[in-house]
Each structure stands twice: as structure tokens, then as C-alpha cells.
C-alpha atoms as a PDB file:
ATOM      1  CA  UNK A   1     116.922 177.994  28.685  1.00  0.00           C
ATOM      2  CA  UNK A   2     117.756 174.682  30.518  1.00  0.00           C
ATOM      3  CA  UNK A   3     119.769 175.367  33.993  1.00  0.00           C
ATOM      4  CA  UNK A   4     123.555 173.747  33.443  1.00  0.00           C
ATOM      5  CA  UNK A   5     123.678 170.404  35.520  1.00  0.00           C
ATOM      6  CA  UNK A   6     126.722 168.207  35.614  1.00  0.00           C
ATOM      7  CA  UNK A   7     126.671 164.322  35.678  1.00  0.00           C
ATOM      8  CA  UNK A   8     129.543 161.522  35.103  1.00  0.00           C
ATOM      9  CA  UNK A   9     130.587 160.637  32.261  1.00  0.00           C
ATOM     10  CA  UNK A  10     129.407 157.344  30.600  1.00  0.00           C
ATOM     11  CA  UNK A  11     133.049 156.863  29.234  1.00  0.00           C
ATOM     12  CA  UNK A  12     135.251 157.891  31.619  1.00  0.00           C
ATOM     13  CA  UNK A  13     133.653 158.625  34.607  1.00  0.00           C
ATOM     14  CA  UNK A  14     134.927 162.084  35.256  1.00  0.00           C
ATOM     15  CA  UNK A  15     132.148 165.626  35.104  1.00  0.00           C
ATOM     16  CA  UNK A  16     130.541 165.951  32.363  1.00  0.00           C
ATOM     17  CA  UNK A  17     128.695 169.560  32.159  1.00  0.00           C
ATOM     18  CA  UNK A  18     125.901 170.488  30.857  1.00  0.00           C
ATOM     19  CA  UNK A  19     126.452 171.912  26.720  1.00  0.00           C
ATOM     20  CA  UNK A  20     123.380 172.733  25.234  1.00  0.00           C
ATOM     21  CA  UNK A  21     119.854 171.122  24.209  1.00  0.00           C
ATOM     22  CA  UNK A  22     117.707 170.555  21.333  1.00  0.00           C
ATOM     23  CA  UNK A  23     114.258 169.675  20.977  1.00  0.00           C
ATOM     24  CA  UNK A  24     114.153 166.222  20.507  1.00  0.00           C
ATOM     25  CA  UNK A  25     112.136 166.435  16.539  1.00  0.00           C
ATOM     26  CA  UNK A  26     115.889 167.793  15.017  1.00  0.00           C
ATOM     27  CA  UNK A  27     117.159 165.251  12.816  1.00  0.00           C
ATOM     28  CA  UNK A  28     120.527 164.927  10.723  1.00  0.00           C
ATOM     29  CA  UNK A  29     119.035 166.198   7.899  1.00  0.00           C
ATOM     30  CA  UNK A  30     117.434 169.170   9.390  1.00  0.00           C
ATOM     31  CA  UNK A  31     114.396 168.382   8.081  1.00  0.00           C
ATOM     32  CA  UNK A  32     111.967 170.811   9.423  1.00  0.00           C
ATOM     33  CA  UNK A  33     109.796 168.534  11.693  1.00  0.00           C
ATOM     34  CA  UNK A  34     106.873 169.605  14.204  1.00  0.00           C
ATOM     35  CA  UNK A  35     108.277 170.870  16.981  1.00  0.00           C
ATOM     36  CA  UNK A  36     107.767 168.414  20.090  1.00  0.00           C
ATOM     37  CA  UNK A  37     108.784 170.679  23.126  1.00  0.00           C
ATOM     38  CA  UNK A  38     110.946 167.782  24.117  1.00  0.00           C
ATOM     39  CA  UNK A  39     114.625 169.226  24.895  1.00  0.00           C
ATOM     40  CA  UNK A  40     117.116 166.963  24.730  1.00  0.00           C
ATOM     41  CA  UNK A  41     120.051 167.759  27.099  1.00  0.00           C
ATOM     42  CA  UNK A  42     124.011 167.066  25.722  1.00  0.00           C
ATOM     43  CA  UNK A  43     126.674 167.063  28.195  1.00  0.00           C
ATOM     44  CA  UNK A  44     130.244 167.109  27.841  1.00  0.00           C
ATOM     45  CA  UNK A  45     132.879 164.905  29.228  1.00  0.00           C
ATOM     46  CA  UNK A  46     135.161 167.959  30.737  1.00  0.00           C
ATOM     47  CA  UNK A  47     138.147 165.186  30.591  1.00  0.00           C
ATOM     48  CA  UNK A  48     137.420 162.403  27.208  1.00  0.00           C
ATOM     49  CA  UNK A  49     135.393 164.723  25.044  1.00  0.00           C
ATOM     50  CA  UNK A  50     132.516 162.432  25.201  1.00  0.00           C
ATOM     51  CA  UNK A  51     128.896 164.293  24.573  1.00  0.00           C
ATOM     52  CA  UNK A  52     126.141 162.285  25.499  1.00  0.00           C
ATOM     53  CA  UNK A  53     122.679 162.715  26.509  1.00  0.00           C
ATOM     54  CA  UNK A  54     120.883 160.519  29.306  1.00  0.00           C
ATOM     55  CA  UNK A  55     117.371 161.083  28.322  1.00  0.00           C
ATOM     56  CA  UNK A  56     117.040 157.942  26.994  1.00  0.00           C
ATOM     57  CA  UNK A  57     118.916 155.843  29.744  1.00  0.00           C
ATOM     58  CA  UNK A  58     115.575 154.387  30.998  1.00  0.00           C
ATOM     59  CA  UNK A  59     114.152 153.559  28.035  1.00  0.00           C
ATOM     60  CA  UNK A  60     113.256 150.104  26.981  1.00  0.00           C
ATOM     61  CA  UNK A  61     113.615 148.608  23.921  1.00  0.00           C
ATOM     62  CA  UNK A  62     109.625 148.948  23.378  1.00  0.00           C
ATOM     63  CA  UNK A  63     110.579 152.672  23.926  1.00  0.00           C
ATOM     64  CA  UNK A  64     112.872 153.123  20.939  1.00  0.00           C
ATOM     65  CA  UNK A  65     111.330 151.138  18.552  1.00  0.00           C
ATOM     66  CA  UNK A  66     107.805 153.328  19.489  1.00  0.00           C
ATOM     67  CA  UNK A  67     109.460 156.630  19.463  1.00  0.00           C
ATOM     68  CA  UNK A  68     112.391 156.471  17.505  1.00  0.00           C
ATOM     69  CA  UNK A  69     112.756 153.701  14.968  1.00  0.00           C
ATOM     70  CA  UNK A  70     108.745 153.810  13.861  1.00  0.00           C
ATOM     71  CA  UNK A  71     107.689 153.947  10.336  1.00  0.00           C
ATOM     72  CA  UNK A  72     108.294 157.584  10.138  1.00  0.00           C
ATOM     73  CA  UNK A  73     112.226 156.996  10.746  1.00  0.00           C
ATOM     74  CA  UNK A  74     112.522 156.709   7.317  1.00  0.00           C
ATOM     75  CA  UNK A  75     112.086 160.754   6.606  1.00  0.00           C
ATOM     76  CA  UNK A  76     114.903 161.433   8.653  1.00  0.00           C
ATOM     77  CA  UNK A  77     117.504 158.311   7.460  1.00  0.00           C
ATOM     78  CA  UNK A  78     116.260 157.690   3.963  1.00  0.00           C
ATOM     79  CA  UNK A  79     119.300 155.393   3.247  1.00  0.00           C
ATOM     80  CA  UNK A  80     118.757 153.207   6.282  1.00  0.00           C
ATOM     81  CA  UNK A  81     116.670 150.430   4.555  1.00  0.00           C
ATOM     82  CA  UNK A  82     118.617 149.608   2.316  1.00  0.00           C
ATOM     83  CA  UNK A  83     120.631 152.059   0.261  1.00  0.00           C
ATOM     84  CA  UNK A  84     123.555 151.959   2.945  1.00  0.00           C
ATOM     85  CA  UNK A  85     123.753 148.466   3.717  1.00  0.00           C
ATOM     86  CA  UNK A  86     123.844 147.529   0.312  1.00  0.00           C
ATOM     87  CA  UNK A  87     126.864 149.890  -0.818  1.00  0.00           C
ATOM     88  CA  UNK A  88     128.207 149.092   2.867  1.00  0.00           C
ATOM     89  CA  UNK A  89     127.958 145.073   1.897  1.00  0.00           C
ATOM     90  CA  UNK A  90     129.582 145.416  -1.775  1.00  0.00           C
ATOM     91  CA  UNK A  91     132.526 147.400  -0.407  1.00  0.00           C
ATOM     92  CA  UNK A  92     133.485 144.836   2.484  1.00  0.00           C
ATOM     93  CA  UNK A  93     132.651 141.962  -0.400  1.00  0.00           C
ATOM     94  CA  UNK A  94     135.831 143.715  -2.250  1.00  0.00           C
ATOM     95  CA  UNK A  95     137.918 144.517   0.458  1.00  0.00           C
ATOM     96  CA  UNK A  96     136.896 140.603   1.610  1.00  0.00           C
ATOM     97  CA  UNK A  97     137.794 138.998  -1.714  1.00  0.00           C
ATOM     98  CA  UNK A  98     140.439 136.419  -0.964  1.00  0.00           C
ATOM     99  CA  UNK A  99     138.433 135.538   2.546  1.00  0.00           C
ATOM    100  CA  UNK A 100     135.544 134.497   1.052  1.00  0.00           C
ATOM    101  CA  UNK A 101     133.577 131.238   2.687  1.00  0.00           C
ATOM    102  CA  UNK A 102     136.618 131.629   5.678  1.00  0.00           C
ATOM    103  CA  UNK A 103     135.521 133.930   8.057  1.00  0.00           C
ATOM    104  CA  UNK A 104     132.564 134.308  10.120  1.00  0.00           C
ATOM    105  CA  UNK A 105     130.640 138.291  10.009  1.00  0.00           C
ATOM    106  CA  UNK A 106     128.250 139.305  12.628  1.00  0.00           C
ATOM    107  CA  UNK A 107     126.632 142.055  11.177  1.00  0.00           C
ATOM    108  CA  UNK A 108     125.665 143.871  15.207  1.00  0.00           C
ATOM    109  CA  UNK A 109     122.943 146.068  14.293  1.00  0.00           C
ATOM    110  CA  UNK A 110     121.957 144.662  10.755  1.00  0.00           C
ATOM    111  CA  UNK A 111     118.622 146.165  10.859  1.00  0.00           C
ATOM    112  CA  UNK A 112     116.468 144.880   8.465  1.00  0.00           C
ATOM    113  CA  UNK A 113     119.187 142.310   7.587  1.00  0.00           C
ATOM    114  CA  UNK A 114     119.908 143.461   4.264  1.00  0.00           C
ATOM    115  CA  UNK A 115     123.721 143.983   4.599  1.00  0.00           C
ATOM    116  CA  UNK A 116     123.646 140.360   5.634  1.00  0.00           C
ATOM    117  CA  UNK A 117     121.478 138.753   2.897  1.00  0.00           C
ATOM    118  CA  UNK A 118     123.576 140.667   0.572  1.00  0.00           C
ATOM    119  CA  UNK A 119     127.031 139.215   1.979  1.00  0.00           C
ATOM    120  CA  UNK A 120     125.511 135.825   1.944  1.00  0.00           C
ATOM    121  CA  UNK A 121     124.834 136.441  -1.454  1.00  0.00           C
ATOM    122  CA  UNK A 122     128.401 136.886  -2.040  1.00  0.00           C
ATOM    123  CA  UNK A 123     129.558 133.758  -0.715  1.00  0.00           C
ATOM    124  CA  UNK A 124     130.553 135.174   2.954  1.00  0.00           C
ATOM    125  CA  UNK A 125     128.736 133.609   5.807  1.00  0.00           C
ATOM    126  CA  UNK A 126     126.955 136.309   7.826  1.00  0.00           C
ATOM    127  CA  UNK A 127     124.482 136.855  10.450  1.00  0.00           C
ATOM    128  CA  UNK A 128     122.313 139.546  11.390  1.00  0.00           C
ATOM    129  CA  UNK A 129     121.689 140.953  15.107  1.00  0.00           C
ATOM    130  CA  UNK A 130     120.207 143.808  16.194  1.00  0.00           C
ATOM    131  CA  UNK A 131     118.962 144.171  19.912  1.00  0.00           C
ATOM    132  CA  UNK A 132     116.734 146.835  18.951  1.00  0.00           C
ATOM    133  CA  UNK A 133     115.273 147.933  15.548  1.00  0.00           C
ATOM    134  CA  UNK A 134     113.933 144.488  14.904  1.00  0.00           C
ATOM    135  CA  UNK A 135     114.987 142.497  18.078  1.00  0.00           C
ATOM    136  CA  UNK A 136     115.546 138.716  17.466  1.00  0.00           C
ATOM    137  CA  UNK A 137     117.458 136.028  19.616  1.00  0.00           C
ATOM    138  CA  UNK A 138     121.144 136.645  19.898  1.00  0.00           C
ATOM    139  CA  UNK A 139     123.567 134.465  18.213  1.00  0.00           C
ATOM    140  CA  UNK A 140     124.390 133.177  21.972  1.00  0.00           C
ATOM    141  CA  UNK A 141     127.261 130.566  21.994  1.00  0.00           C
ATOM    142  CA  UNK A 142     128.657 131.531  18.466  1.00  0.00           C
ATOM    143  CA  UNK A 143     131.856 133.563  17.966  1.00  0.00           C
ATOM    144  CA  UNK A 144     132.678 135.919  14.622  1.00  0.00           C
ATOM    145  CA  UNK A 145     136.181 136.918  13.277  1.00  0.00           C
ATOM    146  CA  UNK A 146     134.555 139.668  12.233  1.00  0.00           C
ATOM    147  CA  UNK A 147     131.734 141.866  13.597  1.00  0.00           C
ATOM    148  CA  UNK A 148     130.696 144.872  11.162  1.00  0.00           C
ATOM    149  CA  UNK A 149     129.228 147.997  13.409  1.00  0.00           C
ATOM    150  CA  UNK A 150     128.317 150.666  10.915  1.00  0.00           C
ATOM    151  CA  UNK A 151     126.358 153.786  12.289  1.00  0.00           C
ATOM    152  CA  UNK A 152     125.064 151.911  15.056  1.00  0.00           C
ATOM    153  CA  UNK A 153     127.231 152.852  18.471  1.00  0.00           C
ATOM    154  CA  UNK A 154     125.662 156.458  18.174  1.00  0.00           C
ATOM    155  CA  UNK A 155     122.267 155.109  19.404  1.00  0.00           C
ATOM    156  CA  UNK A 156     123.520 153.416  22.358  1.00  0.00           C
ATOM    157  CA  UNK A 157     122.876 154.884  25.314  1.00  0.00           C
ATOM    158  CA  UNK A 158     125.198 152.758  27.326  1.00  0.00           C
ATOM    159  CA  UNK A 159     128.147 152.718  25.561  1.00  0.00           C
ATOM    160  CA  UNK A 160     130.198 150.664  27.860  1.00  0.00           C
ATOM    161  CA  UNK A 161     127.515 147.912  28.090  1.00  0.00           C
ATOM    162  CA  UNK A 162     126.856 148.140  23.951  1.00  0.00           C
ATOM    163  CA  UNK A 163     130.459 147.457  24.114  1.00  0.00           C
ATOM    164  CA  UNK A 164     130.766 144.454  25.805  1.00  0.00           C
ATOM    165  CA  UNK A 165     128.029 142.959  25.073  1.00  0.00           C
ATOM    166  CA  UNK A 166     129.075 143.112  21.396  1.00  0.00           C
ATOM    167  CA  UNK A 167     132.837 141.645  21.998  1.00  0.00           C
ATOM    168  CA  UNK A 168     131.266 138.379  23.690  1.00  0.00           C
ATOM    169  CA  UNK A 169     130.633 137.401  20.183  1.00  0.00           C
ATOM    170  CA  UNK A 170     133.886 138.055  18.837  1.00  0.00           C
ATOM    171  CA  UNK A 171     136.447 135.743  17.975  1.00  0.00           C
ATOM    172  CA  UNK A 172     139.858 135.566  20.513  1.00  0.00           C
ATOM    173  CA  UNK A 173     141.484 136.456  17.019  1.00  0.00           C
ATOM    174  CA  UNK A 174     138.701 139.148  15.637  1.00  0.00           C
ATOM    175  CA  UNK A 175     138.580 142.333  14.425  1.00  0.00           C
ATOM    176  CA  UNK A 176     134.956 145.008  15.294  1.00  0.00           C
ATOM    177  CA  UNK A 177     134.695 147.026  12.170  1.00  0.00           C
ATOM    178  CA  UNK A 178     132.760 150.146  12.874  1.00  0.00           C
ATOM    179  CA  UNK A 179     131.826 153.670  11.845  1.00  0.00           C
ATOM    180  CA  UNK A 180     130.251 156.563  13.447  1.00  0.00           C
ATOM    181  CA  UNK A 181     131.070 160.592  13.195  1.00  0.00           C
ATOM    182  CA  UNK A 182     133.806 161.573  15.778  1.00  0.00           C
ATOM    183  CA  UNK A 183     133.675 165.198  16.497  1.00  0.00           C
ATOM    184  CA  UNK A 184     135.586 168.052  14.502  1.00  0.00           C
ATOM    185  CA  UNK A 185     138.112 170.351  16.344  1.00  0.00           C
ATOM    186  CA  UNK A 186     135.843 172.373  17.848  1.00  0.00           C
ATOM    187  CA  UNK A 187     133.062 171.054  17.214  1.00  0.00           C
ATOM    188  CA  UNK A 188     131.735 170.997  21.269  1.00  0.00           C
ATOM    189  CA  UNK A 189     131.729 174.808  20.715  1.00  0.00           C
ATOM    190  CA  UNK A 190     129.105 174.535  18.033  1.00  0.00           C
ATOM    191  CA  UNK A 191     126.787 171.272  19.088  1.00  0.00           C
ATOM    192  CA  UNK A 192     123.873 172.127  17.372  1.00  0.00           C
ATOM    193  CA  UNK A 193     125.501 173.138  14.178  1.00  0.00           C
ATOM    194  CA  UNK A 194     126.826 169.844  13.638  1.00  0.00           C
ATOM    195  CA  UNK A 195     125.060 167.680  11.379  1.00  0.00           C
ATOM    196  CA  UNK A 196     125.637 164.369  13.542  1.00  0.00           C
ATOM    197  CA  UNK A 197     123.468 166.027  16.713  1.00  0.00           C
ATOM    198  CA  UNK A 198     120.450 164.457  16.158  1.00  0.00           C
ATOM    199  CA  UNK A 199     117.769 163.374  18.691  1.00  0.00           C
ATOM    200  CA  UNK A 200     115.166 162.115  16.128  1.00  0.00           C
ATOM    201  CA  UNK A 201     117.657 159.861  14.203  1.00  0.00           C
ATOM    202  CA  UNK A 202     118.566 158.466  17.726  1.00  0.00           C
ATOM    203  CA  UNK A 203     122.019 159.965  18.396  1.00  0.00           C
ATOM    204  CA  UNK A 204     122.556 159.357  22.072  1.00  0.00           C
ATOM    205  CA  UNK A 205     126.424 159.136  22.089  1.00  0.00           C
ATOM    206  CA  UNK A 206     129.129 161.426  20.060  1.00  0.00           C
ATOM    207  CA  UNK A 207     132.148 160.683  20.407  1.00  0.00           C
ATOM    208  CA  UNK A 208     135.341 162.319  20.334  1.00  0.00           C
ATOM    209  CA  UNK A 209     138.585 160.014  18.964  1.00  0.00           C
ATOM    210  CA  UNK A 210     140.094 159.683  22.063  1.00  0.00           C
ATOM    211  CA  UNK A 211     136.964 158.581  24.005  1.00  0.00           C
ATOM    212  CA  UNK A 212     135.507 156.128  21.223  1.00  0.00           C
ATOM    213  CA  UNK A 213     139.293 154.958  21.758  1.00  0.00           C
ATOM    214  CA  UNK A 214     139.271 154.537  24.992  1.00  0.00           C
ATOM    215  CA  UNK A 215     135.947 152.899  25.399  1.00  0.00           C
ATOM    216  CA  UNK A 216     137.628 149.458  22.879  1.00  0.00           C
ATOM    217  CA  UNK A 217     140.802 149.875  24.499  1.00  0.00           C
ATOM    218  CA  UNK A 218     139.438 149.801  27.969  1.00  0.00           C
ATOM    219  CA  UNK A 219     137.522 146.111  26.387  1.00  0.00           C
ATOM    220  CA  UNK A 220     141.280 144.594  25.491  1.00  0.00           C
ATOM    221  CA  UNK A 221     141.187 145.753  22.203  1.00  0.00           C
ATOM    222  CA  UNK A 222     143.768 147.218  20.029  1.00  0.00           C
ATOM    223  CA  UNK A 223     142.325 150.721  18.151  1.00  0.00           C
ATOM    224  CA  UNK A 224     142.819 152.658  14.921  1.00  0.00           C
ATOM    225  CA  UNK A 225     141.078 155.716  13.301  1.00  0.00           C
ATOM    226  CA  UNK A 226     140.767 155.463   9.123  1.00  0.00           C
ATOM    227  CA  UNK A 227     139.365 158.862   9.213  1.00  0.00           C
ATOM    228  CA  UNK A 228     136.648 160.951  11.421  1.00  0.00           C
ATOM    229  CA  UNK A 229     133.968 158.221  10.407  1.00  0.00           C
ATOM    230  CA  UNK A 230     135.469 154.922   9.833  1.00  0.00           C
ATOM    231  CA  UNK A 231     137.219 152.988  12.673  1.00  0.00           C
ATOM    232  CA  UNK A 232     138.894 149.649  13.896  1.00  0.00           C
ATOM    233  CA  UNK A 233     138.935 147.601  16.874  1.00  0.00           C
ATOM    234  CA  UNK A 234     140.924 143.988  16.831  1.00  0.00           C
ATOM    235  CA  UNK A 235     142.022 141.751  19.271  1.00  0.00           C
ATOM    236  CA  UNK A 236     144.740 138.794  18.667  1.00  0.00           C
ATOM    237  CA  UNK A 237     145.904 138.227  15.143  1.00  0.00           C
ATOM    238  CA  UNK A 238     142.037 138.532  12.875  1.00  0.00           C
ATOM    239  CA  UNK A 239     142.596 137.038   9.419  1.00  0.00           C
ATOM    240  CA  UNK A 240     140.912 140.076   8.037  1.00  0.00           C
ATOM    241  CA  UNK A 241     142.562 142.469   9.748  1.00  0.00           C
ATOM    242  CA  UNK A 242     145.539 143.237   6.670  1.00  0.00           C
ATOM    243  CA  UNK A 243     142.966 143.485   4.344  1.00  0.00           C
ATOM    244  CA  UNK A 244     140.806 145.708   6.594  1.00  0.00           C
ATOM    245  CA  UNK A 245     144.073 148.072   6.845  1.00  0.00           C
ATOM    246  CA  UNK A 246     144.465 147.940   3.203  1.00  0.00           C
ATOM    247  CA  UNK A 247     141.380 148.687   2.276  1.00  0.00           C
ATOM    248  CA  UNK A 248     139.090 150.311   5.203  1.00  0.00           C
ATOM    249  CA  UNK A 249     138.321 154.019   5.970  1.00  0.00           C
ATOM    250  CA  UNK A 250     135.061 153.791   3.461  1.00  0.00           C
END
């Protein structure tokens, strides 16, 4: 058993005790993997609910891409390819419909860039970015009225600097679209029970909704829940954001 250590919290700033620890092989699925003798350490954020590990805050991009997003990631995200962006794309083309060819998507994260190819498809102009599954030059000097986010703010282990790095590409009148799992009541109580805890798939940061709310309000942003996995973040007055309300929370 790990000794309990506290550090400050990435969010917030305030202790954040140790919770528990899993070797690093455990993956959403709970596939049974080879055991790596690797334990990952979780803390919790004693004041925001944040639960985070930092035993990936010195790795480089080189490191994740090596030892994370290799060619085995696959077994332990099957949809990641392209199952998920695909049904992520064709719901945002509906909910989209009477924008189409007037807003600008920044698809932060876009993998291998088949959410994007897919909206393009559609008729919406889109570009893919991620800084680390496939790297790529940033889309430096351009500005999006809408940045789509799905299942990617989980893997950052700086979720402050993820965070602004990502709004300096958004419109003054844009809207960050995003999902990722916010804990259950309770759920800090039972870590390693919960599906979302998952070293191999990457899952550095898990939030709770007040601390994935305070890190985009604490960027200028306006926040809303849809549910425990679908969220929005808007700034100004985005020309997708009453169709976003209408339609979001898939």
C-alpha cells in the first residue's frame, strides 16, 4: 500500500490528499491486461472535488504517444478511430443544420481527423488539431466559433494550461463544446470502481461539476452541464450557441 501524500490541487490550488492507486495497465473497459507494477496515484481536491494524478506531469509528448496512445490503444478504446467521431460528427451535422458553411469548428483533439473529414463532408468547414495523438502545426492566427472537445480534457495533465491554450483559438463570440465523465455522488468513495478511472486509456484528470466549472469560468467563460458527460462553455453571443442548447447533452 502507497503511504497517503498530499499535493495542490491542479484546479484550485487548495490540498489535495492522497485517494487510492491503480496499476497503471487498468483500462475503462477492464480488460484484463498484464499487470505492469506501475501504480498510479489519484488525489483528491479536499475543496473542488478534482481527482487527478501527477504521474504524468513530466511527460513529453514523445512520452504519451510511446506509452499511451501506441498501436495497442486500440484494445482498450475500440471506438476511438473512428466509430465515435463519426456518430459524434453526424449528431453536431443535425444539431448544426441551419449553420451550415457559417461557422468555423476546430475540432481540439480530432485524432485521426475523422470527425473533421466527416463535417467537411457535410458542408461545415472544420479543422483538426490535436497536440498529441498525431501532433501537427496548430491552427496559429485563426479563430473558431466553435471548438468541439469530446473525451479529450481527461488526458490532460495540466488542465489549466489545456484550457487556455484551447480558448486562444476561439472566437470573442464562441462557444467550447465538450464532454468528459464528471463524477457520481460518491463516487471519490469508490475510485477504482468507477469505470472512467483509467490509467491505460490516459485518464489523468476527473472531474467533479463544480471543478470542470470552475476551471472555464476561471478562463471568462460562461458554463452549463447537459448531463454528467456532455458540457458547454461560451463566451459573448456564439451563433451556435441556441442550437447547441436545443439540441446538446448527446
Amino acid at each position: 500500500m502507497l503511504p497517503p501524500y498530499t499535493v495542490a490541487c491542479k484546479i484550485c490550488g487548495h490540498d489535495a490528499d492522497f485517494l487510492d492507486a491503480a496499476d497503471s495497465s487498468v483500462n475503462c473497459d477492464r480488460i484484463p491486461l498484464p499487470e505492469t507494477g506501475q501504480l498510479i496515484r489519484y488525489h483528491l481536491c479536499t475543496a473542488c472535488g478534482f481527482i487527478f494524478t501527477p504521474a504524468f506531469d513530466q511527460w513529453t509528448a514523445e512520452d504519451f504517444q510511446q506509452r499511451i496512445y501506441n498501436a495497442d490503444y486500440v484494445r482498450v478504446d475500440p471506438e476511438f478511430a473512428s466509430v465515435r467521431p463519426l456518430r459524434q460528427a453526424d449528431d453536431l451535422v443535425r444539431i448544426l443544420a441551419p449553420l451550415k458553411g457559417k461557422v468555423r469548428i476546430l475540432d481540439y483533439g480530432g485524432g485521426t481527423g475523422v470527425f473533421a473529414a466527416r463535417m467537411n463532408a457535410a458542408g461545415f468547414e472544420t479543422v483538426s488539431y490535436d497536440p498529441v495523438y498525431q501532433g501537427g502545426a496548430p491552427p496559429l492566427g485563426q479563430r473558431f466559433e466553435l471548438i468541439h472537445c469530446r473525451e479529450v480534457i481527461e488526458h490532460a495533465p495540466d488542465p489549466r494550461a489545456f484550457a487556455a491554450d484551447l480558448v486562444r483559438y476561439l472566437a470573442e463570440d464562441g462557444a467550447v463544446y465538450l464532454s468528459t465523465a464528471v463524477q457520481p455522488d460518491g463516487m471519490a468513495e469508490h475510485l477504482l470502481q468507477w469505470w472512467y478511472m483509467a490509467p491505460r486509456n490516459g485518464h489523468i484528470s476527473l472531474f467533479s461539476r463544480r471543478s470542470l466549472a470552475m476551471l472555464w469560468l476561471d478562463q471568462g467563460m460562461q458554463f452549463h452541464h447537459f448531463n454528467l458527460f456532455v458540457h458547454l462553455a461560451w463566451r459573448g453571443n456564439p451563433p451556435c450557441w441556441p442550437l447547441l442548447m436545443q439540441g446538446g447533452g448527446n
